[in-house]
C-alpha atoms as a PDB file:
ATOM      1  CA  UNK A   1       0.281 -34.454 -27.525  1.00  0.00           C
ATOM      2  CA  UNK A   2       0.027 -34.122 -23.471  1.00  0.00           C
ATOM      3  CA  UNK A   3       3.016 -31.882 -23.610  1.00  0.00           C
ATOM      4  CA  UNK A   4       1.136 -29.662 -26.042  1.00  0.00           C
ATOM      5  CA  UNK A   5      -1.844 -29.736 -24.352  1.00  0.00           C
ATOM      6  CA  UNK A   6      -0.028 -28.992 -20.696  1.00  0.00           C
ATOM      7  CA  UNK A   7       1.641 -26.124 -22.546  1.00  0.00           C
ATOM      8  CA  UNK A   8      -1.573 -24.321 -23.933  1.00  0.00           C
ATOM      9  CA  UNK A   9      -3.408 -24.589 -20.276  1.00  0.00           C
ATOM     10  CA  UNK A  10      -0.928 -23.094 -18.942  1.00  0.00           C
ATOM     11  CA  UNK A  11      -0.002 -20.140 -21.288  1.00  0.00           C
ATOM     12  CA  UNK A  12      -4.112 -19.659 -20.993  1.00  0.00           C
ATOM     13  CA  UNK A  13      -3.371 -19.640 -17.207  1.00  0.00           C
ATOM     14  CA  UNK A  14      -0.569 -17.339 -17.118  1.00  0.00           C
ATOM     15  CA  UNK A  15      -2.248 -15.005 -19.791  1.00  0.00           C
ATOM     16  CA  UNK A  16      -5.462 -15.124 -17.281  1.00  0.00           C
ATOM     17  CA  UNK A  17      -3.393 -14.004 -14.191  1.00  0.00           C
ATOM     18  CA  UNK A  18      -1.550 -11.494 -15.585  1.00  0.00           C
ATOM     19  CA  UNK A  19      -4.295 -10.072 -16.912  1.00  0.00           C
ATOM     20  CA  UNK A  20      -6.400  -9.798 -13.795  1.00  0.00           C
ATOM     21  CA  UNK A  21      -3.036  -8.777 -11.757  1.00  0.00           C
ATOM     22  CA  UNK A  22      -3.005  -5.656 -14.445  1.00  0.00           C
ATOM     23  CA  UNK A  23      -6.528  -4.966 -14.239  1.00  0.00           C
ATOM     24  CA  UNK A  24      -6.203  -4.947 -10.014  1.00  0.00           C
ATOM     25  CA  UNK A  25      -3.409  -2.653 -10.316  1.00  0.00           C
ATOM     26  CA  UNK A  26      -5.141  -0.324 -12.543  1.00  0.00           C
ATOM     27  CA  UNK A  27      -7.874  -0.519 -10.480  1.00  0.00           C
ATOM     28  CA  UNK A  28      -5.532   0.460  -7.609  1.00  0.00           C
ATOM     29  CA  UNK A  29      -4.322   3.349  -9.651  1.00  0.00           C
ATOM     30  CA  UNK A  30      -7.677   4.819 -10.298  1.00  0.00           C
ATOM     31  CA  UNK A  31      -8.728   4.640  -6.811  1.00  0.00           C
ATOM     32  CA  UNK A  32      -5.422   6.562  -5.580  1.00  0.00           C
ATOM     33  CA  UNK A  33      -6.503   9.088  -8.303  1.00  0.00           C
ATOM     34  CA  UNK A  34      -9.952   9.336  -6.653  1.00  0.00           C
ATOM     35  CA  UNK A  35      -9.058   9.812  -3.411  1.00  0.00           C
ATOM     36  CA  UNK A  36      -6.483  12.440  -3.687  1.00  0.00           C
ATOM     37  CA  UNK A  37      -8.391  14.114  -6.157  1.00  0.00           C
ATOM     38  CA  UNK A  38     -11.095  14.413  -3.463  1.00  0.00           C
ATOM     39  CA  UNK A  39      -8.145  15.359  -0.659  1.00  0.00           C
ATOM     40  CA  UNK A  40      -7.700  19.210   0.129  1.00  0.00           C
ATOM     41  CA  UNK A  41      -4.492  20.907  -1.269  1.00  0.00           C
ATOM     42  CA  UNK A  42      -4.022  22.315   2.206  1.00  0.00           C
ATOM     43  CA  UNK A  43      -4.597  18.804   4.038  1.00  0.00           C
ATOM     44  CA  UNK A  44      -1.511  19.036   6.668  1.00  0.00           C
ATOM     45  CA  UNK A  45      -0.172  15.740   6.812  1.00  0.00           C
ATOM     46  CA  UNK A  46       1.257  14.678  10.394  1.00  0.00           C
ATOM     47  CA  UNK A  47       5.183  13.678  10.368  1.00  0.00           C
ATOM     48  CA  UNK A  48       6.549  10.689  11.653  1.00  0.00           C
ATOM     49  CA  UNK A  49       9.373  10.843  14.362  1.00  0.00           C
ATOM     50  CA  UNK A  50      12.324   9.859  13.413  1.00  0.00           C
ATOM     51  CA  UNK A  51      13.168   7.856  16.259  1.00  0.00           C
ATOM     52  CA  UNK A  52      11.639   4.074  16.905  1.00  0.00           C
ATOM     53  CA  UNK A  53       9.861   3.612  19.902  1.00  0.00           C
ATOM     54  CA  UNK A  54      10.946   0.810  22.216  1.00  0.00           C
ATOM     55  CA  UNK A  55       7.698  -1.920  22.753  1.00  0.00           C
ATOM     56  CA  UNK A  56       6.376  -0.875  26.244  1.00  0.00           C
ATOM     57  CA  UNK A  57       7.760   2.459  26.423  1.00  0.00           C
ATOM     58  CA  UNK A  58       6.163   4.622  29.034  1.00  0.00           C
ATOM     59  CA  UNK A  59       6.507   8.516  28.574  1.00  0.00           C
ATOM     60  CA  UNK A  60       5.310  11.243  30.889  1.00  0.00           C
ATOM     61  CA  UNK A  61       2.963  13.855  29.239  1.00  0.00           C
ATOM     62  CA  UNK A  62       4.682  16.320  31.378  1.00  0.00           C
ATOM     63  CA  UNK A  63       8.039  15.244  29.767  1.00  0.00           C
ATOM     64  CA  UNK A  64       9.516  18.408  27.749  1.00  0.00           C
ATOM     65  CA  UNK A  65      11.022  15.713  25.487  1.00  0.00           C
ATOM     66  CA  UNK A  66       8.066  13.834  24.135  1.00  0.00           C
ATOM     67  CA  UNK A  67       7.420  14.199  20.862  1.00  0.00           C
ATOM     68  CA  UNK A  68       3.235  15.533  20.387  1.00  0.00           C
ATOM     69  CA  UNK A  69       3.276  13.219  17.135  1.00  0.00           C
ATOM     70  CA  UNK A  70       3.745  10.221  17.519  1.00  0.00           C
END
């Protein structure tokens, strides 16, 4: 009878997560809508270099090669 029991409390829990996981994602979903609903079609969108900069990496503004996005 435990086993039965133990069984049932958790398929409630597991039902109960999975659930709220689906209802966070679609809430997720709706918001991603929202906001690039509300974003300009002509919104320029910076690109990333392609390179990885080093931690502590000092570069000259007057360098030729720097990258202006960084």
């Amino acid at each position: 009878m435990f086993a039965v029991y133990a069984a049932e409390q958790q398929y409630r829990h597991d039902t109960w997560s999975r659930d709220r996981e689906h209802a966070l994602l679609a809430s997720i979903r709706e918001r991603k809508a929202a906001v690039s609903s509300r974003r300009p079609a002509h919104a320029v969108v910076p690109q990333r270099v392609a390179w990885a900069r080093p931690i502590g990496l000092h570069v000259s503004e007057s360098d030729p090669a720097v990258c202006a996005v960084a």
